[in-house]
N, C-alpha and C. Protein backbone atom coordinates (compact mmCIF):
# COMPACT_ATOMS: atom_id res chain seq x y z
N UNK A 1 87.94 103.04 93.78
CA UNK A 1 89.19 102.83 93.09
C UNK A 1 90.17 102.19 94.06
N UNK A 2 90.63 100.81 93.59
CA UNK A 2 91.58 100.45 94.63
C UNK A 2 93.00 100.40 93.92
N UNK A 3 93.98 101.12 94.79
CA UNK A 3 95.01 101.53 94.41
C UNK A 3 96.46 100.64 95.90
N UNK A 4 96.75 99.54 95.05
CA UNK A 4 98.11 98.85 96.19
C UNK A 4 98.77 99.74 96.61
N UNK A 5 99.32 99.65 97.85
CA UNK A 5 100.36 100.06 98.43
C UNK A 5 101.72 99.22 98.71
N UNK A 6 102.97 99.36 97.96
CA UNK A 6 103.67 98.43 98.21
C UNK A 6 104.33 98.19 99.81
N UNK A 7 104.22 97.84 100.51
CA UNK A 7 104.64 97.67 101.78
C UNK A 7 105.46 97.07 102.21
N UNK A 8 106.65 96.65 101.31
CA UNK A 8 107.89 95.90 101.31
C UNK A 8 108.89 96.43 102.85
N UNK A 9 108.64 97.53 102.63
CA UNK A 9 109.70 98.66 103.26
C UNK A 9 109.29 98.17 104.53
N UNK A 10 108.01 98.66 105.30
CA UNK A 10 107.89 98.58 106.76
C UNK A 10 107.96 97.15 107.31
N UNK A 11 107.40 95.81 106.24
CA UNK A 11 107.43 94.55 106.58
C UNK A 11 109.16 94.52 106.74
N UNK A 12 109.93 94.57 106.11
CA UNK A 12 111.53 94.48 106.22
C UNK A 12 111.89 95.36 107.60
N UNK A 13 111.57 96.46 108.02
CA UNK A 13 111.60 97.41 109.41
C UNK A 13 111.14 96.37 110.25
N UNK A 14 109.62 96.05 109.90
CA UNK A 14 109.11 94.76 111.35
C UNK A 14 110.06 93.70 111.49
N UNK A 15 110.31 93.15 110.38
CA UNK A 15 111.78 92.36 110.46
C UNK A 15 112.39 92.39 111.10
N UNK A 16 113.28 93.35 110.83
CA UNK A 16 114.03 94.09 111.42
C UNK A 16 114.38 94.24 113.57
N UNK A 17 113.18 94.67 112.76
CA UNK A 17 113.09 94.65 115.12
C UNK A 17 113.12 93.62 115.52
N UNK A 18 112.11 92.74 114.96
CA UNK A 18 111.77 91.41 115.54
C UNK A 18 113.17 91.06 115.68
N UNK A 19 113.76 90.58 114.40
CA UNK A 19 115.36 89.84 115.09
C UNK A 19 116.20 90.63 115.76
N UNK A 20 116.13 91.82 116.37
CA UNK A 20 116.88 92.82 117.01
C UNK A 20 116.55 91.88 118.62
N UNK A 21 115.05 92.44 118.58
CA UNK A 21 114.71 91.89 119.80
C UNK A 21 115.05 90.29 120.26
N UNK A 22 114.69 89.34 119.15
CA UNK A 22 115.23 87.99 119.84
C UNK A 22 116.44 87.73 119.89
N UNK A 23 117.40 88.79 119.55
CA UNK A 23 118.52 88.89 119.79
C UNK A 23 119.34 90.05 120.83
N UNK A 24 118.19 90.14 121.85
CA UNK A 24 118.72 91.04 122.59
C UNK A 24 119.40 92.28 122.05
N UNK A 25 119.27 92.76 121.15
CA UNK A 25 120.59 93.74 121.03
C UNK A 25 119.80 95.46 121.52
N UNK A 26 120.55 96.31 121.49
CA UNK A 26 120.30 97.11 122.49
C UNK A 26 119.68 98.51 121.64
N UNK A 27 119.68 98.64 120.27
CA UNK A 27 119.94 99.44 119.24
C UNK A 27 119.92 99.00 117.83
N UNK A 28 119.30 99.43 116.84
CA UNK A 28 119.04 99.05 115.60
C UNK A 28 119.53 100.29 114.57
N UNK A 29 120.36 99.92 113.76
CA UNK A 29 120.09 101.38 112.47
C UNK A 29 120.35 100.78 111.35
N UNK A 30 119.78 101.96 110.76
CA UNK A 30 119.11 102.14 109.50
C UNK A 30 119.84 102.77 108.78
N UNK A 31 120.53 102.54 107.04
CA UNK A 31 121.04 104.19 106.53
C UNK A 31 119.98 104.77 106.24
N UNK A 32 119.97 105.61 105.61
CA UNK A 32 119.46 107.12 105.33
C UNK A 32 118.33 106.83 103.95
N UNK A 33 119.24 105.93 103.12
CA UNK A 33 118.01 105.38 102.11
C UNK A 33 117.07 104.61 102.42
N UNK A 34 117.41 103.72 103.38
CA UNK A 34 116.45 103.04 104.02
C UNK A 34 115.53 103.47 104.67
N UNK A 35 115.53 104.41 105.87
CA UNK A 35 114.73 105.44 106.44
C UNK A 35 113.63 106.29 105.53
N UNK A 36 114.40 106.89 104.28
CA UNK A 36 113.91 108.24 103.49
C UNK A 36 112.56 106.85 102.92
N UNK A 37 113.28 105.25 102.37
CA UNK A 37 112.24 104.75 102.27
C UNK A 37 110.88 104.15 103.03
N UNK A 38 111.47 103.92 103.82
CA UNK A 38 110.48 103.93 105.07
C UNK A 38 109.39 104.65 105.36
N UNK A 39 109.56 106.19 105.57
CA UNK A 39 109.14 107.10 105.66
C UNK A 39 108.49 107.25 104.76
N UNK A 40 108.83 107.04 103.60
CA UNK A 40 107.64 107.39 102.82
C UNK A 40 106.91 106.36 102.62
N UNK A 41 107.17 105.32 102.82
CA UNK A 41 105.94 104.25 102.83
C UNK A 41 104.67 104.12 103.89
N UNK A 42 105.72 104.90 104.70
CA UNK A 42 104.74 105.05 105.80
C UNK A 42 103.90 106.08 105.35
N UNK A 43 104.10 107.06 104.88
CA UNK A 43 103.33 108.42 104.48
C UNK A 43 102.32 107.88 103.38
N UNK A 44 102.70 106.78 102.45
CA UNK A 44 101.38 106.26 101.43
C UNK A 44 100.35 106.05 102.09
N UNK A 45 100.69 104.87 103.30
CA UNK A 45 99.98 103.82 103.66
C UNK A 45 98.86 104.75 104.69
N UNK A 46 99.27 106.20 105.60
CA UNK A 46 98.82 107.12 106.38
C UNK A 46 97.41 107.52 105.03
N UNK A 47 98.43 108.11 103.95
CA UNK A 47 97.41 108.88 102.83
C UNK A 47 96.51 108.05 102.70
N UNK A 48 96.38 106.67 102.21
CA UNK A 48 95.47 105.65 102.07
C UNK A 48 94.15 105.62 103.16
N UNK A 49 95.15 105.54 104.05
CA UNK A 49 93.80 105.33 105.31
C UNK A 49 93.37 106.46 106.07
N UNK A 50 93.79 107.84 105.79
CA UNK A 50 92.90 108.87 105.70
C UNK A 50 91.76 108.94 104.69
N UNK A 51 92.23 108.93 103.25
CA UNK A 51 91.24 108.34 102.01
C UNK A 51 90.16 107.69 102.08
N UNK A 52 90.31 106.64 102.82
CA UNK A 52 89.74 105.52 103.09
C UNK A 52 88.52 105.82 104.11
N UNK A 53 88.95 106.75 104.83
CA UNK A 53 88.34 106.98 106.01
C UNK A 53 87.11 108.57 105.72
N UNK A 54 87.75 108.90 104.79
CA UNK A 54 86.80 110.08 104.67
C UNK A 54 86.11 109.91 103.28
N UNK A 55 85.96 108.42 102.51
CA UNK A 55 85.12 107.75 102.26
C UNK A 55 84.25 107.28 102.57
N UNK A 56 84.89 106.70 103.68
CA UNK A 56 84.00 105.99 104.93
C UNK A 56 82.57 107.52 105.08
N UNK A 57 83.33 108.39 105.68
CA UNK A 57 82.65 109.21 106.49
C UNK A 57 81.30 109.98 105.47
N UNK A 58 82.13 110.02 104.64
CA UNK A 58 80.73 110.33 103.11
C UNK A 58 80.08 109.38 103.03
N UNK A 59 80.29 108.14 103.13
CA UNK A 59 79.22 107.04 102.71
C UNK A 59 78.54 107.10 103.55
N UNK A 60 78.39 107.41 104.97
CA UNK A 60 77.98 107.37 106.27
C UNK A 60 76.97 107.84 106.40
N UNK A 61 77.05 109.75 105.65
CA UNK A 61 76.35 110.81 105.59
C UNK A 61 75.17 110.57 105.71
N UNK A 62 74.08 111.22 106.81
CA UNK A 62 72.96 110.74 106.92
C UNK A 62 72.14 111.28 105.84
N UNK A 63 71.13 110.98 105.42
CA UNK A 63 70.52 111.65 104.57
C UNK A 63 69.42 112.54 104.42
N UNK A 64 69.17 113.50 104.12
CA UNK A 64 68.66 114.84 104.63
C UNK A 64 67.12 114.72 104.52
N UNK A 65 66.13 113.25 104.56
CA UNK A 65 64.81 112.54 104.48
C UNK A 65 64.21 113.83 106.47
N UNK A 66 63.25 113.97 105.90
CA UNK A 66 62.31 114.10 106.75
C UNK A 66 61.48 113.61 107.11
N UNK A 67 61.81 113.07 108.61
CA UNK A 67 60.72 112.11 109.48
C UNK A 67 60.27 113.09 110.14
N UNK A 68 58.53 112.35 109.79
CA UNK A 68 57.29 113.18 111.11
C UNK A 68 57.04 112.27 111.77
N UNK A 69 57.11 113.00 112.85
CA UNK A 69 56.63 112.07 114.17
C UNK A 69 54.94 112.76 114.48
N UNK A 70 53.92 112.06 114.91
CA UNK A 70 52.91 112.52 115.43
C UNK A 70 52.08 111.61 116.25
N UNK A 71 51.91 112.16 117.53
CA UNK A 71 51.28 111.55 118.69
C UNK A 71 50.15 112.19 119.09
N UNK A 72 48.83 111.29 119.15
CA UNK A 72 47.70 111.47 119.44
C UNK A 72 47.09 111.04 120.64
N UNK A 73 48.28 110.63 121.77
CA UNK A 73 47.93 110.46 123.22
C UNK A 73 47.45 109.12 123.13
N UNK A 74 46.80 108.17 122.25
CA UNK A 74 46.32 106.58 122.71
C UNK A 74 44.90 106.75 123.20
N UNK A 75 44.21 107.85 122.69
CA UNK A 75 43.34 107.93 124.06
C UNK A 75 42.96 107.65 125.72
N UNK A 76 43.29 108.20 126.41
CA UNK A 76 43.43 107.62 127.31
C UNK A 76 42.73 108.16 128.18
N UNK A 77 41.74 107.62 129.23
CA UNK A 77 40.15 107.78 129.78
C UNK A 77 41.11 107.89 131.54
C-alpha cells in the first residue's frame, strides 16, 4: 500500500536554512505553527520509514526450508 507523504513543510525548513546560511545570518525562527507543522511532518515521514523498514525486515524472513548437508569423505586412499 503506498500512501504520500506531503513534505511541503520540511522542503520550506531546508529552504529556509539554505538562505539563512548564504546569508550569513546567525539564527533562524520559526512561529509555533510552523514548528507544531514541521514536527509533525517529520513524525509521518519517521512513521513511514519505520513501516517501510519492518516490511523490509518481514520480506527478508528466512524461510524455515530444511537443508541436509551430507559428506561421504570423497574417498580418499
Amino acid at each position: 500500500m503506498q500512501n504520500n507523504i506531503n513534505t511541503y513543510h520540511i522542503q520550506q525548513f531546508i529552504e529556509q536554512i539554505k538562505i539563512a546560511d548564504m546569508t550569513q545570518q546567525r539564527e533562524i525562527r520559526i512561529d509555533i505553527k510552523s514548528a507544531r507543522t514541521l514536527a509533525l511532518n517529520l513524525g509521518e515521514v519517521l512513521a513511514k520509514l519505520h513501516q517501510d523498514y519492518e516490511q523490509l525486515l518481514k520480506n527478508l524472513t528466512p524461510n524455515n526450508d530444511i537443508v541436509e548437508v551430507r559428506m561421504d569423505g570423497g574417498g580418499f586412499k
